[in-house]
PDB file of N, CA and C in Angstrom:
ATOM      1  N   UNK A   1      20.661  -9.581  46.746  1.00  0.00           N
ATOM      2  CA  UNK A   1      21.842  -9.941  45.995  1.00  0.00           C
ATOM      3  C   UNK A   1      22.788  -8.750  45.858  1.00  0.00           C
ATOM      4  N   UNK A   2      22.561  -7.402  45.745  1.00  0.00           N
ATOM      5  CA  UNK A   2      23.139  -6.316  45.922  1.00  0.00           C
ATOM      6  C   UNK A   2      24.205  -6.338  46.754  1.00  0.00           C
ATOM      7  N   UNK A   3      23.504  -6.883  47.416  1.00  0.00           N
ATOM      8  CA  UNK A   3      24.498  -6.666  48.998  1.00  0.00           C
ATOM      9  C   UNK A   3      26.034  -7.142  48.758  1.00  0.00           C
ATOM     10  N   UNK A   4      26.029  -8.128  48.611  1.00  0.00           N
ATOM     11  CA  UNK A   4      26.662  -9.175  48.050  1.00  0.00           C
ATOM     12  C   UNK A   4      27.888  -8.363  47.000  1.00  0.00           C
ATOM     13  N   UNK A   5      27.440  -8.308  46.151  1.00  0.00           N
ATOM     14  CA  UNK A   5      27.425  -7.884  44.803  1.00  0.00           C
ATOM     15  C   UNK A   5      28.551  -6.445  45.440  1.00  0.00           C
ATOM     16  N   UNK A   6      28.031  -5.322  45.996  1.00  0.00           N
ATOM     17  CA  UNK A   6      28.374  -4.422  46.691  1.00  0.00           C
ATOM     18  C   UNK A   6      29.711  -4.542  47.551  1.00  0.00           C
ATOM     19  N   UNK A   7      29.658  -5.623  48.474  1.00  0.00           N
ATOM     20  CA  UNK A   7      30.430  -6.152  49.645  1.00  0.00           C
ATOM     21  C   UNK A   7      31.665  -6.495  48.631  1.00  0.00           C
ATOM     22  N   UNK A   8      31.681  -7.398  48.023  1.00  0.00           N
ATOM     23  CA  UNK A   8      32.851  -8.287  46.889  1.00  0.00           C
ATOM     24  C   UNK A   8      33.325  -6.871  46.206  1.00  0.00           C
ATOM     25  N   UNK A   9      32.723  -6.160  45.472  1.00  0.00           N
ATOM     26  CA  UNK A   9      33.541  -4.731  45.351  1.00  0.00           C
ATOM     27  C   UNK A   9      34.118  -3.714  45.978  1.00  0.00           C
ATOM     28  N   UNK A  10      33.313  -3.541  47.016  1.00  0.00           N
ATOM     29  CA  UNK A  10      34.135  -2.568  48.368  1.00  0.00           C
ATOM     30  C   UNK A  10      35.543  -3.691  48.607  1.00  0.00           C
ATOM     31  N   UNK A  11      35.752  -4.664  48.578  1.00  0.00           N
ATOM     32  CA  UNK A  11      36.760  -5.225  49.150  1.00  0.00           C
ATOM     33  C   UNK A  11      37.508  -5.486  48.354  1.00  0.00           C
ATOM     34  N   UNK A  12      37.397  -5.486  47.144  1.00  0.00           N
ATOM     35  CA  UNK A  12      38.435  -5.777  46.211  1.00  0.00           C
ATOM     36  C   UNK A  12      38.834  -4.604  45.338  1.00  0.00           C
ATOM     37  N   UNK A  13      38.182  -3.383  46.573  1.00  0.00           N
ATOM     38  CA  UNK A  13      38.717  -1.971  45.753  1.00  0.00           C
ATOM     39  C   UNK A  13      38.204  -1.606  44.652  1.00  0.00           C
ATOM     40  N   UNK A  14      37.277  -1.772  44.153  1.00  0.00           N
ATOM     41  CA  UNK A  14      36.167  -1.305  43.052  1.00  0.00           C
ATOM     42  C   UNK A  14      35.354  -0.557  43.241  1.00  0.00           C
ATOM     43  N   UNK A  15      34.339   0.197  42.512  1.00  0.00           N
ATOM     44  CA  UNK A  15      34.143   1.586  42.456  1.00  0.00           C
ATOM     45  C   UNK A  15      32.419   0.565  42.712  1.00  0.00           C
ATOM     46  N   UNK A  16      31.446   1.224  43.090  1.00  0.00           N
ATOM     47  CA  UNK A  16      29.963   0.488  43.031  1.00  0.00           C
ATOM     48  C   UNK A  16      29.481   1.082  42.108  1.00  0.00           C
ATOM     49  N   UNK A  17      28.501   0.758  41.367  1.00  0.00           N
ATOM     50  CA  UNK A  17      27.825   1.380  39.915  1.00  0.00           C
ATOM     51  C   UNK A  17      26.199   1.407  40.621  1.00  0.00           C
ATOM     52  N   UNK A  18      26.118   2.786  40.837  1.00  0.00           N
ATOM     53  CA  UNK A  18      24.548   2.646  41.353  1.00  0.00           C
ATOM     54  C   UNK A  18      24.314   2.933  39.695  1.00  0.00           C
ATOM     55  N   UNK A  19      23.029   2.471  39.540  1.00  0.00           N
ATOM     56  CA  UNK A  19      22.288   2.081  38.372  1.00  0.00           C
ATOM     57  C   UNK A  19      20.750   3.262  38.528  1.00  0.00           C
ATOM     58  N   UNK A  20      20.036   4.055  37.326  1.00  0.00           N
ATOM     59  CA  UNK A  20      19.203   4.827  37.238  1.00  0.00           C
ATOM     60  C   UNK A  20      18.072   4.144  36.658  1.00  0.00           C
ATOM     61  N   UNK A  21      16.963   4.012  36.598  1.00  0.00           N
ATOM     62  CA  UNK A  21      15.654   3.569  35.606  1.00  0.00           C
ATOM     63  C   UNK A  21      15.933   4.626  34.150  1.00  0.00           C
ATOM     64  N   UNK A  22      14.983   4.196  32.803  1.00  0.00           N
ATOM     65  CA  UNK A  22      15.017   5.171  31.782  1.00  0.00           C
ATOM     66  C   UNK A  22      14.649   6.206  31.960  1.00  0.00           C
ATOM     67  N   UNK A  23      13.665   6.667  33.070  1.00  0.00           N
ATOM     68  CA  UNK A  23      13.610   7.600  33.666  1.00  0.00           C
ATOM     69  C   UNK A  23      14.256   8.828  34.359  1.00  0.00           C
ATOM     70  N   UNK A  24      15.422   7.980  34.561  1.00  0.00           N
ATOM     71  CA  UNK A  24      16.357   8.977  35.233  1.00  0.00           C
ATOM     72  C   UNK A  24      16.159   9.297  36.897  1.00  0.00           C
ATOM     73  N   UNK A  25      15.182   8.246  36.998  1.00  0.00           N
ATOM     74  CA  UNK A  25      14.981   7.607  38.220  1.00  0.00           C
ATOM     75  C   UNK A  25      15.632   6.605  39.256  1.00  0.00           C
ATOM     76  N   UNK A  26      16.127   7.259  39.998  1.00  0.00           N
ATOM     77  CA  UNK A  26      16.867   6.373  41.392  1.00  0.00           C
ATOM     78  C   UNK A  26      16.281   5.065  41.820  1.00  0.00           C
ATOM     79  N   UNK A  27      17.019   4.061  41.613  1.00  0.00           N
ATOM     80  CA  UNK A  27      16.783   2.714  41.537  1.00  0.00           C
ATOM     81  C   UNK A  27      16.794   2.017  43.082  1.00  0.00           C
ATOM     82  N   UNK A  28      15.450   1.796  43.416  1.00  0.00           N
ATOM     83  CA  UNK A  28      15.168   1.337  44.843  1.00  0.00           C
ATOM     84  C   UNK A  28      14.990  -0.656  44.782  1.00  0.00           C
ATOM     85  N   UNK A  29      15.415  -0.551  46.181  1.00  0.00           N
ATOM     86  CA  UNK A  29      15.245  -2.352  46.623  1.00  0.00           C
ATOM     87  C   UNK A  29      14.826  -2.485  47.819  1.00  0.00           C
ATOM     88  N   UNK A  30      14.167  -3.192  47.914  1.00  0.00           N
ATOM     89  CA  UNK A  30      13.825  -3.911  49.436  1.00  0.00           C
ATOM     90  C   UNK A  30      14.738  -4.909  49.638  1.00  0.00           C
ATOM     91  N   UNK A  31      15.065  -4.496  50.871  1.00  0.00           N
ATOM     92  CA  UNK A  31      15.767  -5.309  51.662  1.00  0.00           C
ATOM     93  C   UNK A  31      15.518  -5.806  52.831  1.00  0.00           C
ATOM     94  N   UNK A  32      15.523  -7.225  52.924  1.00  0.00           N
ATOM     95  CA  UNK A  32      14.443  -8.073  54.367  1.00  0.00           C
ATOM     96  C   UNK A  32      16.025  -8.918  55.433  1.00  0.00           C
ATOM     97  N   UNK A  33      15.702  -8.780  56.545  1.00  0.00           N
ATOM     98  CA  UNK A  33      16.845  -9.977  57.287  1.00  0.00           C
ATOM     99  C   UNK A  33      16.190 -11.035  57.148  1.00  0.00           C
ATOM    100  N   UNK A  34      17.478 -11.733  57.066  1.00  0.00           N
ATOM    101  CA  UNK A  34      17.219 -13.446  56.998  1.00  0.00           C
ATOM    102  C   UNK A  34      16.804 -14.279  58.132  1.00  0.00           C
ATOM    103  N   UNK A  35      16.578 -13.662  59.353  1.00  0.00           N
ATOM    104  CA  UNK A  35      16.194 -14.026  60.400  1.00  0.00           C
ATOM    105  C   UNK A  35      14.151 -13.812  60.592  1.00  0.00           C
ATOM    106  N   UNK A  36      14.114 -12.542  59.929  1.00  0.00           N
ATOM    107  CA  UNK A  36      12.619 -12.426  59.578  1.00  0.00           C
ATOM    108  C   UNK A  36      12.092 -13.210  58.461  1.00  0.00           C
ATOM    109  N   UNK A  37      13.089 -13.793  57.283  1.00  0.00           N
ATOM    110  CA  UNK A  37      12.820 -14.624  55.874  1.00  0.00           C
ATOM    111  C   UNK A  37      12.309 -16.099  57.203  1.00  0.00           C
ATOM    112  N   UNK A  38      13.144 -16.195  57.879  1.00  0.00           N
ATOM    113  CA  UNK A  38      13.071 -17.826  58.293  1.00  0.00           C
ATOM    114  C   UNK A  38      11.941 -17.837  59.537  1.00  0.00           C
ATOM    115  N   UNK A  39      12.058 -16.438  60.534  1.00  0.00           N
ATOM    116  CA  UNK A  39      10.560 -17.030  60.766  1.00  0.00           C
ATOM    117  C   UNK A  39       9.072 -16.789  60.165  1.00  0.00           C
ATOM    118  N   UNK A  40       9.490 -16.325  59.376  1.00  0.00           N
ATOM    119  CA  UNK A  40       8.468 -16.700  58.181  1.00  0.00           C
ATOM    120  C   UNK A  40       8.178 -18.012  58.021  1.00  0.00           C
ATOM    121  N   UNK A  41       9.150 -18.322  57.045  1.00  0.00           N
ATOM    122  CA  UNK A  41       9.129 -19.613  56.675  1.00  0.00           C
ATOM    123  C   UNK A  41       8.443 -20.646  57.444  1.00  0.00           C
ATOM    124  N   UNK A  42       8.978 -20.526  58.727  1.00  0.00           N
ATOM    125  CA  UNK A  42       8.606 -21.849  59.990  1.00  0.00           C
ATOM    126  C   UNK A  42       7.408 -21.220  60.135  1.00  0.00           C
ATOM    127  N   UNK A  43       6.875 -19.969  60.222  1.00  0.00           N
ATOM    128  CA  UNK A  43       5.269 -19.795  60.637  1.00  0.00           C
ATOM    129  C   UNK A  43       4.678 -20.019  59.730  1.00  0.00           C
ATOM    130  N   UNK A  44       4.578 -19.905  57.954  1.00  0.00           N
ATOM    131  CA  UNK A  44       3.302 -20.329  57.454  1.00  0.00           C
ATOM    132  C   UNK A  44       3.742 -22.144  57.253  1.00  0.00           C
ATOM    133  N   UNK A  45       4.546 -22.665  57.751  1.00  0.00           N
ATOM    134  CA  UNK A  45       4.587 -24.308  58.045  1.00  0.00           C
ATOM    135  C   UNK A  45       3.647 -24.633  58.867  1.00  0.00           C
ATOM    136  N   UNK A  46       3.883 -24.045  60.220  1.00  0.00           N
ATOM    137  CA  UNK A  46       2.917 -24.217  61.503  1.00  0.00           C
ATOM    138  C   UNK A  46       1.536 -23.965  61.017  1.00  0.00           C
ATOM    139  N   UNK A  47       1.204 -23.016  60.308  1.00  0.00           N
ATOM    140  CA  UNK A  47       0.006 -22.835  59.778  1.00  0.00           C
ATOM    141  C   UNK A  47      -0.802 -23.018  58.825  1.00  0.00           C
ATOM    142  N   UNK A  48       0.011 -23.879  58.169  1.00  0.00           N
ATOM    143  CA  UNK A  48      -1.138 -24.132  56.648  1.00  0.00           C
ATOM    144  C   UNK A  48      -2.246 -24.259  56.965  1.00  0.00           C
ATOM    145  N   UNK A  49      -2.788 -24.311  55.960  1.00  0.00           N
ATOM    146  CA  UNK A  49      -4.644 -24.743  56.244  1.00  0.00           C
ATOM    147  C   UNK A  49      -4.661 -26.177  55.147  1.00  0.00           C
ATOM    148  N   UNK A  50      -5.404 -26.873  55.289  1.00  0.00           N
ATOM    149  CA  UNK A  50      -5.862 -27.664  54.182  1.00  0.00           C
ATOM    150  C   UNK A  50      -6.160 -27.306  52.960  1.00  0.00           C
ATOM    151  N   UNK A  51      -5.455 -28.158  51.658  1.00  0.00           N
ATOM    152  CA  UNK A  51      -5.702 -27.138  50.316  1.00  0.00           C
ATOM    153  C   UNK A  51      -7.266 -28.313  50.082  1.00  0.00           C
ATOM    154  N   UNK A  52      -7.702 -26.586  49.500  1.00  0.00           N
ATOM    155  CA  UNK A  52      -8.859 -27.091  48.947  1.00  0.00           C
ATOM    156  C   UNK A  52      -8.580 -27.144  47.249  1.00  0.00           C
ATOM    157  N   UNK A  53      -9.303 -28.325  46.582  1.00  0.00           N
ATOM    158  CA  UNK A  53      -9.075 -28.519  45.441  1.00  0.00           C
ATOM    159  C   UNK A  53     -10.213 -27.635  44.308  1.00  0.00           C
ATOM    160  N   UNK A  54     -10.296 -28.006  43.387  1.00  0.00           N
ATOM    161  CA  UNK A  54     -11.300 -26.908  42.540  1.00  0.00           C
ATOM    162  C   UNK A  54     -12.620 -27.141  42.562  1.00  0.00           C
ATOM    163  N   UNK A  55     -12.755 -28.613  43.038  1.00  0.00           N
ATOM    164  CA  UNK A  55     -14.211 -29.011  43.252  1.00  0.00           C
ATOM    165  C   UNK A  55     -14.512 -28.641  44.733  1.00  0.00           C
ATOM    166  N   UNK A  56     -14.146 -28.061  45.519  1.00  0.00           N
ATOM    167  CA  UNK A  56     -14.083 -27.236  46.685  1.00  0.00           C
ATOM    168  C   UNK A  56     -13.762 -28.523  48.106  1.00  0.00           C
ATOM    169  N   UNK A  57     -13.678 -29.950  47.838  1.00  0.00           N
ATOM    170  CA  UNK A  57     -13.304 -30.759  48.772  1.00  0.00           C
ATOM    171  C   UNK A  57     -12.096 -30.424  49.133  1.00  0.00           C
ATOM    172  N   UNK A  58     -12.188 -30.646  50.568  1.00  0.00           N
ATOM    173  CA  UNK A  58     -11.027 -30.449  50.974  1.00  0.00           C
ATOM    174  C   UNK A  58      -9.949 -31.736  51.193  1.00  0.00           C
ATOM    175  N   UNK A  59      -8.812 -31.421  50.703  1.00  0.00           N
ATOM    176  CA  UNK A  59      -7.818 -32.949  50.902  1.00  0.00           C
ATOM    177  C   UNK A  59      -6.664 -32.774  51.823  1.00  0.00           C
ATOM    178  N   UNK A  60      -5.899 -33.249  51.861  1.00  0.00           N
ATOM    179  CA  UNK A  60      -4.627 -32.989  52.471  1.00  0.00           C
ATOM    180  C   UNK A  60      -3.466 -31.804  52.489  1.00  0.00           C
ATOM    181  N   UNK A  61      -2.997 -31.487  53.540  1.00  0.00           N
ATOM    182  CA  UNK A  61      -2.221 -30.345  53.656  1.00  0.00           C
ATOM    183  C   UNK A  61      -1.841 -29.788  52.301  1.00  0.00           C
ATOM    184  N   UNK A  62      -1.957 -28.532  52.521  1.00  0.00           N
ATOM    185  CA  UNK A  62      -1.370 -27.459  50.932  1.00  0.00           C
ATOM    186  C   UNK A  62      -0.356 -28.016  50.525  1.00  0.00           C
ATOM    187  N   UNK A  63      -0.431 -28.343  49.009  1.00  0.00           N
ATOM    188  CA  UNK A  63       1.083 -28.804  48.457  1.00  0.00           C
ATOM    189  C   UNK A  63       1.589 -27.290  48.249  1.00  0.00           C
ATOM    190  N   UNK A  64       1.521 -26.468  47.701  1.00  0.00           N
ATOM    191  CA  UNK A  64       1.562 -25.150  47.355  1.00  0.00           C
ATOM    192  C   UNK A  64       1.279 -23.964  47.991  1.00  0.00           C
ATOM    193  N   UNK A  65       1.503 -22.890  48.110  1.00  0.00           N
ATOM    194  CA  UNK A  65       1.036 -21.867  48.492  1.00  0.00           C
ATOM    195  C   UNK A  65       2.287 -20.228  48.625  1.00  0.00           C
ATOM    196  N   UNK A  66       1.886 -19.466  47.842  1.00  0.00           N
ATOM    197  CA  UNK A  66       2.511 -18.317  48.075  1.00  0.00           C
ATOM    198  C   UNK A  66       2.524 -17.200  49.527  1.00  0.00           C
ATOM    199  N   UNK A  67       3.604 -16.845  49.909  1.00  0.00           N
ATOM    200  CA  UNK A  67       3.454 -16.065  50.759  1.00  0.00           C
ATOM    201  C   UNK A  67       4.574 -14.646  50.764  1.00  0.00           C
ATOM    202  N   UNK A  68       4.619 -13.528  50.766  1.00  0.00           N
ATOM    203  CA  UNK A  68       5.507 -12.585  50.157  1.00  0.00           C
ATOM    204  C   UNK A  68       6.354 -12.471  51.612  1.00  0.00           C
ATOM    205  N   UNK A  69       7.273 -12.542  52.284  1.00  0.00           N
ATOM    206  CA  UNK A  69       7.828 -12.404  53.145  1.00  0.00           C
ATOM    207  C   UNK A  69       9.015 -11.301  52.750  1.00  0.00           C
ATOM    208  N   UNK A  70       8.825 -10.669  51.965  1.00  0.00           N
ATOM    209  CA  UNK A  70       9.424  -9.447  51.717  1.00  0.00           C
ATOM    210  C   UNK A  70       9.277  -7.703  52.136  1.00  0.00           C
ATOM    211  N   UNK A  71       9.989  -6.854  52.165  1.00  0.00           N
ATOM    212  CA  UNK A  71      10.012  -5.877  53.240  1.00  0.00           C
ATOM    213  C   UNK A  71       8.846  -4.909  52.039  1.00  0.00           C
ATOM    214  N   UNK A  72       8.317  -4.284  52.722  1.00  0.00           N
ATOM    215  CA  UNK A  72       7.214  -3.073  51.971  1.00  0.00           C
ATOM    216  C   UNK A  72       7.833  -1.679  52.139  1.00  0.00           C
ATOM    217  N   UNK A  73       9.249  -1.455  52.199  1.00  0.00           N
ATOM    218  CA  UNK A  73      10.110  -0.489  52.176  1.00  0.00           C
ATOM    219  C   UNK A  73      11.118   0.200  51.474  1.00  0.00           C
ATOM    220  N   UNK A  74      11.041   0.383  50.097  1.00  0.00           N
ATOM    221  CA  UNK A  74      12.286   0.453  49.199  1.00  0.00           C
ATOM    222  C   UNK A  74      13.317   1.084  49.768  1.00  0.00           C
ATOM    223  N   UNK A  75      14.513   0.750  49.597  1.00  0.00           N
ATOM    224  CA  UNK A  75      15.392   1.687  49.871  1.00  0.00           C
ATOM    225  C   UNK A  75      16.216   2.522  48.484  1.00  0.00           C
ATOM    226  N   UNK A  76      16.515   3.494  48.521  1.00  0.00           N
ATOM    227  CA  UNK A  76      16.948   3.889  47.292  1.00  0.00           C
ATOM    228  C   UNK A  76      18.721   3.689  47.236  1.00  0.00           C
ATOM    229  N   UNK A  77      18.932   2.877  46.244  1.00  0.00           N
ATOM    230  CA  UNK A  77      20.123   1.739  46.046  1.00  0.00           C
ATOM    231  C   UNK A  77      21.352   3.205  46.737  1.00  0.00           C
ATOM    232  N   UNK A  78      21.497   4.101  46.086  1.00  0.00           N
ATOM    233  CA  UNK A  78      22.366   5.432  46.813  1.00  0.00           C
ATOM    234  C   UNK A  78      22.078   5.653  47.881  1.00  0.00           C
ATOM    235  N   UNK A  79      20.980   5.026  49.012  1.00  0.00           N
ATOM    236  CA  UNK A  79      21.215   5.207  50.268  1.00  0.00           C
ATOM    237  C   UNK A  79      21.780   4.209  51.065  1.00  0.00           C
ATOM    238  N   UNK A  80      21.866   3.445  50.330  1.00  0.00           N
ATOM    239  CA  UNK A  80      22.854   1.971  51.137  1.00  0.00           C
ATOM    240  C   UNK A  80      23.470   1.651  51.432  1.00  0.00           C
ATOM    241  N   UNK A  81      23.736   1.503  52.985  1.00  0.00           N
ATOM    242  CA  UNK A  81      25.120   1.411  54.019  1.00  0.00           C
ATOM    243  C   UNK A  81      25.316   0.242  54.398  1.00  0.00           C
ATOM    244  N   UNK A  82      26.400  -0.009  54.852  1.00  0.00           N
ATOM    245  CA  UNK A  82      26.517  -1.176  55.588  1.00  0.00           C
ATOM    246  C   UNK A  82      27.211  -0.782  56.963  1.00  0.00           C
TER     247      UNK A  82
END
């Protein structure tokens, strides 16, 4: 959402407010492409497994299931280019 957020101010001539923790710590984000979000998406489709319920039978395809398709890379918000 940064990005975003960032982009709409560079263009309308506004100043960006990088933001610190109480720390006084440089405020990092991961940032993922939307092209890696979506084949994500379509691969754990292709792959579900059958959800198993609590009595351990197994029933019909996962209604649910988490998967983090997010980057394991912070970037620190003051290093962010476009």
């Amino acid at each position: 959402m940064a990005c975003f957020f960032f982009t709409k101010d560079i263009l309308q001539g506004k100043t960006i407010d990088a933001y610190q923790t109480q720390e006084e710590k440089e405020v990092a984000r991961d940032f993922t492409y939307i092209d890696d979000v979506m084949k994500g998406c379509l691969g754990a489709l292709d792959t579900a497994r059958k959800s198993t319920s609590s009595s351990g039978k197994k029933r019909g395809p996962a209604q649910l299931r988490v998967y983090n398709l997010g980057n394991t890379s912070p970037v620190p918000v003051g290093k962010f280019s476009f």
